[in-house]
N, C-alpha and C. Protein backbone atom coordinates (compact mmCIF):
# COMPACT_ATOMS: atom_id res chain seq x y z
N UNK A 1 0.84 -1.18 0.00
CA UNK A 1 0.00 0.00 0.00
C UNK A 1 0.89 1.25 0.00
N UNK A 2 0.36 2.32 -0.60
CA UNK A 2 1.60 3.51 -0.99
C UNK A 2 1.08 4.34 0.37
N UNK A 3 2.04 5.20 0.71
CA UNK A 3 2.05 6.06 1.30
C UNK A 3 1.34 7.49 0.94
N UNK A 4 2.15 7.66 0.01
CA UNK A 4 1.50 9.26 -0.81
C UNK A 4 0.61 8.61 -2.30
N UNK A 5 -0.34 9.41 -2.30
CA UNK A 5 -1.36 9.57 -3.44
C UNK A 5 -0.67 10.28 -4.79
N UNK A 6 -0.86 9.96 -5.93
CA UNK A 6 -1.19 11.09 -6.92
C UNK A 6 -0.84 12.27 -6.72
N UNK A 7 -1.86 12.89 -6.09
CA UNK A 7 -1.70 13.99 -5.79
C UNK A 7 -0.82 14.55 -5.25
N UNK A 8 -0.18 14.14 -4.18
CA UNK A 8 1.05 14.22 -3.25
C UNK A 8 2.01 14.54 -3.88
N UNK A 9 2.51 13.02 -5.13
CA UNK A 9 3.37 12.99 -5.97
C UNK A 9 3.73 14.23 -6.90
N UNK A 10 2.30 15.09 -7.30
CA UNK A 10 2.21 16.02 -8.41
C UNK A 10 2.74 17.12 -7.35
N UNK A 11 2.29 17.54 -6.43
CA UNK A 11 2.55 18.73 -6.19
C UNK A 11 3.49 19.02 -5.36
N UNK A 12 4.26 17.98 -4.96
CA UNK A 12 5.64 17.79 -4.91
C UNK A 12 6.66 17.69 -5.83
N UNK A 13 6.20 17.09 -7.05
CA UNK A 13 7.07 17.48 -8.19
C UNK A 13 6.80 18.65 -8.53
N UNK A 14 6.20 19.76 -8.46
CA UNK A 14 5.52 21.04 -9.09
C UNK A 14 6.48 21.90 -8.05
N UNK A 15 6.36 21.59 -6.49
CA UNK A 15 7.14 22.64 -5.71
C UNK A 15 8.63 22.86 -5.97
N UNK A 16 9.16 21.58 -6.00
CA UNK A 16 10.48 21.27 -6.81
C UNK A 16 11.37 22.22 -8.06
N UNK A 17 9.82 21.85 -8.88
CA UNK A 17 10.60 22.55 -10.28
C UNK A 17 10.53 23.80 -10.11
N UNK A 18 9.91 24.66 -9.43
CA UNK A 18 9.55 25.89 -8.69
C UNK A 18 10.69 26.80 -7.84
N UNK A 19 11.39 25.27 -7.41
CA UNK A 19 12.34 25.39 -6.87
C UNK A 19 13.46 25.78 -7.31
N UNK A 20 13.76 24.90 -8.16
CA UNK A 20 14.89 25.00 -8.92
C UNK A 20 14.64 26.12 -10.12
N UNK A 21 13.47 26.46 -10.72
CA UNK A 21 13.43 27.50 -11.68
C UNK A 21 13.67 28.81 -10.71
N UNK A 22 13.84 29.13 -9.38
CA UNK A 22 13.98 29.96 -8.82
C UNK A 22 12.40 31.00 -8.35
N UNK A 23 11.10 30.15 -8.18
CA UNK A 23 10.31 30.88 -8.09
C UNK A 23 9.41 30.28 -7.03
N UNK A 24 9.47 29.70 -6.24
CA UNK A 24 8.76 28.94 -5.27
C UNK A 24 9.60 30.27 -3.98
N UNK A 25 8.46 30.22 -3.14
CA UNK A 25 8.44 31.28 -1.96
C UNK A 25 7.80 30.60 -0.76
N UNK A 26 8.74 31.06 0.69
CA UNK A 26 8.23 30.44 1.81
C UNK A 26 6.89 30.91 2.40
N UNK A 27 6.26 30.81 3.32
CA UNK A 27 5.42 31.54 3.65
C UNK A 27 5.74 32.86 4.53
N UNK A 28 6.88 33.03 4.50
CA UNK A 28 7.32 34.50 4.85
C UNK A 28 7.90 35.60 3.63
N UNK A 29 7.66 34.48 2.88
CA UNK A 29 8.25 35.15 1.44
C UNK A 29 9.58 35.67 0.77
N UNK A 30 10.67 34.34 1.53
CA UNK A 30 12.12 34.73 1.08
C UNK A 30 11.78 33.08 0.09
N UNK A 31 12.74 33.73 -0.65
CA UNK A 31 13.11 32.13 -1.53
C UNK A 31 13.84 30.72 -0.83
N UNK A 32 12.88 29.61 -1.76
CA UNK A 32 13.23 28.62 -1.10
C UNK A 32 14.12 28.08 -1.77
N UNK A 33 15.31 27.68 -1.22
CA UNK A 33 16.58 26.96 -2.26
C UNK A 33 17.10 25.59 -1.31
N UNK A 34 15.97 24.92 -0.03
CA UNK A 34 16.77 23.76 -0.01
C UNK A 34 15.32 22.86 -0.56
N UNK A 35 15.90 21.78 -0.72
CA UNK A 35 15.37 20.41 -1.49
C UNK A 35 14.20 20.01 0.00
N UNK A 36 14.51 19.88 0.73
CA UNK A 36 13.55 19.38 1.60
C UNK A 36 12.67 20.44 2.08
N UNK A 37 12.81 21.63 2.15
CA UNK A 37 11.84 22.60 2.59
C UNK A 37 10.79 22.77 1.05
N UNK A 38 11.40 22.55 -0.26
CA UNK A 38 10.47 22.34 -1.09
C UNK A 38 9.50 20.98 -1.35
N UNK A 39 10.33 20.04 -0.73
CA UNK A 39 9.14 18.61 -0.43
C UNK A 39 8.20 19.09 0.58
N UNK A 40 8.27 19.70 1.70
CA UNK A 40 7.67 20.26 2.51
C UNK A 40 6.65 20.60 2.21
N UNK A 41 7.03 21.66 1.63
CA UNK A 41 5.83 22.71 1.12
C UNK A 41 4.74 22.06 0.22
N UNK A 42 5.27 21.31 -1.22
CA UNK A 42 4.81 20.54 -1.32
C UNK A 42 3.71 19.41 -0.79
N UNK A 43 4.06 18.61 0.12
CA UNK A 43 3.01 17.86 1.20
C UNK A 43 2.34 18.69 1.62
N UNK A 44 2.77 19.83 2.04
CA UNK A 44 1.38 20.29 2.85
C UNK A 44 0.42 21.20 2.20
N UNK A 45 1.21 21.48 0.71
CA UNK A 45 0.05 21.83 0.01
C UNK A 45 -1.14 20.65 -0.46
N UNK A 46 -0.44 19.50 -0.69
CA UNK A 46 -1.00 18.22 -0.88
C UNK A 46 -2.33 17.71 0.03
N UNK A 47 -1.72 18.13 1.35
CA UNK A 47 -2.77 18.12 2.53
C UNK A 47 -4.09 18.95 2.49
N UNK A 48 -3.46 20.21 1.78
CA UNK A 48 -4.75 21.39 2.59
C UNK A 48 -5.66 20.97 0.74
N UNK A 49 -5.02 20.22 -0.29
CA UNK A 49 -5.89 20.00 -1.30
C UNK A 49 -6.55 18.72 -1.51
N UNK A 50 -6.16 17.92 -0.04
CA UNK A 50 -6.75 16.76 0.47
C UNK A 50 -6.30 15.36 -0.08
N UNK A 51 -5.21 15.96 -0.65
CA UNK A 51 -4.43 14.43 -1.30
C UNK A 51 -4.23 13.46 0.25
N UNK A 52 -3.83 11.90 -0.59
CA UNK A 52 -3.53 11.22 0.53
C UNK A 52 -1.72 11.22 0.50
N UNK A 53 -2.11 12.43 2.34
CA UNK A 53 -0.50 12.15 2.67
C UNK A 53 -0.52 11.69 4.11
N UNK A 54 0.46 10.78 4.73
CA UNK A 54 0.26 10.86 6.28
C UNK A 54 0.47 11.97 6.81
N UNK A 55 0.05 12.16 8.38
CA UNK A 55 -0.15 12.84 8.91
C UNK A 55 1.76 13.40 9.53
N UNK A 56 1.93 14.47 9.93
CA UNK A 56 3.28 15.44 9.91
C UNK A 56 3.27 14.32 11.38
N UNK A 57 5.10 14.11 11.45
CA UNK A 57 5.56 13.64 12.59
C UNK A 57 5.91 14.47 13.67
N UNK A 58 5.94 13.86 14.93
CA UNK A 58 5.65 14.80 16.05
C UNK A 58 7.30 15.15 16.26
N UNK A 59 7.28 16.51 16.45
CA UNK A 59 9.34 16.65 16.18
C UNK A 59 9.54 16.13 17.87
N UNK A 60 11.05 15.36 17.48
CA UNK A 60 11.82 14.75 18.78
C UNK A 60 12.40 15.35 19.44
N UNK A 61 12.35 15.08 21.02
CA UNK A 61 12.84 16.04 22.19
C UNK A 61 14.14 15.72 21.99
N UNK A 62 15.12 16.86 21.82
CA UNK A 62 16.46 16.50 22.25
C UNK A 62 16.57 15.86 24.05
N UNK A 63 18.20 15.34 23.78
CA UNK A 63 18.28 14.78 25.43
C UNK A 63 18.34 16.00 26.25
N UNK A 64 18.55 17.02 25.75
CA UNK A 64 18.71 18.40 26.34
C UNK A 64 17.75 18.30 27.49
N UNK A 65 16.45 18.75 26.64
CA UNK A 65 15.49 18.27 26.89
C UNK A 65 14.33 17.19 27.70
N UNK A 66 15.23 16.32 27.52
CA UNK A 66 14.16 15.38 28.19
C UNK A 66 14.97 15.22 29.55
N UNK A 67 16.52 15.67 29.51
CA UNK A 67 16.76 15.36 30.78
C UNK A 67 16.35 16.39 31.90
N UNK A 68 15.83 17.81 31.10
CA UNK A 68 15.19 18.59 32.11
C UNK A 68 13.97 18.30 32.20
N UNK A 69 13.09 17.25 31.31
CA UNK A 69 12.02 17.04 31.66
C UNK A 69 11.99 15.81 33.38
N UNK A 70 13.29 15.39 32.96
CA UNK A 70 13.16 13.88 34.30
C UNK A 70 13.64 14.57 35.50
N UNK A 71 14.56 15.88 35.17
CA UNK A 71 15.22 16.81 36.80
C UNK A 71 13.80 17.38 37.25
N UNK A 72 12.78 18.00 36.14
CA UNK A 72 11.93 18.94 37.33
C UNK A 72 10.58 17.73 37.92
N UNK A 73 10.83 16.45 37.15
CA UNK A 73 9.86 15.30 37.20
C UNK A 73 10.43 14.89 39.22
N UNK A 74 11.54 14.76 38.74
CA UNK A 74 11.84 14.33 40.34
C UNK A 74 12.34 15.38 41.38
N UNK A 75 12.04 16.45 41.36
CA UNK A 75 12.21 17.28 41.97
C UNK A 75 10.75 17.93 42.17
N UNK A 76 9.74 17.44 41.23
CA UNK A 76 8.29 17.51 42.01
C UNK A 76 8.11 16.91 43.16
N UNK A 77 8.32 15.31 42.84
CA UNK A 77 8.45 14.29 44.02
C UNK A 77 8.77 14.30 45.26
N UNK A 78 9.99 15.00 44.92
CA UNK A 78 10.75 15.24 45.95
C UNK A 78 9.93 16.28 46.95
N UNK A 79 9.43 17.51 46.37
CA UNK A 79 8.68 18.62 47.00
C UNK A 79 7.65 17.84 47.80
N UNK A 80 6.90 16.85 46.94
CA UNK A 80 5.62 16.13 47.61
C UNK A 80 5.92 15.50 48.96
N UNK A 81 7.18 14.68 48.67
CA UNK A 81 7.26 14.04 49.95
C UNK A 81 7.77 14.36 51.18
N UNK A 82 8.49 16.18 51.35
CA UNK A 82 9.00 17.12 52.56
C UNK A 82 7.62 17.61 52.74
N UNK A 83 6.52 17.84 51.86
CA UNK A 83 5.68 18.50 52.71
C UNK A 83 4.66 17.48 52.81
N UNK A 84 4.69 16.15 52.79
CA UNK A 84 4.05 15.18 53.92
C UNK A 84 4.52 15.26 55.52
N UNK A 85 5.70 15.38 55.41
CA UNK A 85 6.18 15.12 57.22
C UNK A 85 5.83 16.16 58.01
């Protein structure tokens, strides 16, 4: 079973050549010159014209990140259990 539709396919090849002819624009309106921000654009024009694309992946926490998520996780705990005694 495919992933992307038709449609997907087309207007991802369309953002592309757009790309490279020098006339495809971000939505802030500087030019787009990398290859994956024009697949981008692409899919999600694909989306809002209801082609079949999956749904956008959820972006990954750096460890930066998650290790301040587990310091203030146990340092809740910690709060909970001084103001039991």
């Amino acid at each position: 079973m495919a992933k992307y539709g038709p449609k997907a396919s087309e207007k991802v090849e369309e953002a592309v050549s757009e790309m490279k002819k020098g006339t495809l624009r971000s939505s802030s309106g500087d030019k787009v010159t990398s290859r994956k921000q024009a697949i981008a654009i692409g899919l999600s024009e694909a989306r809002r014209a209801g082609g079949k694309v999956p749904k956008k992946r959820a972006a990954k926490a750096t460890k930066a990140a998650k290790a301040t998520k587990a310091t203030k996780a146990t340092k809740a705990t910690k709060r909970k259990s001084t103001k039991k005694r």
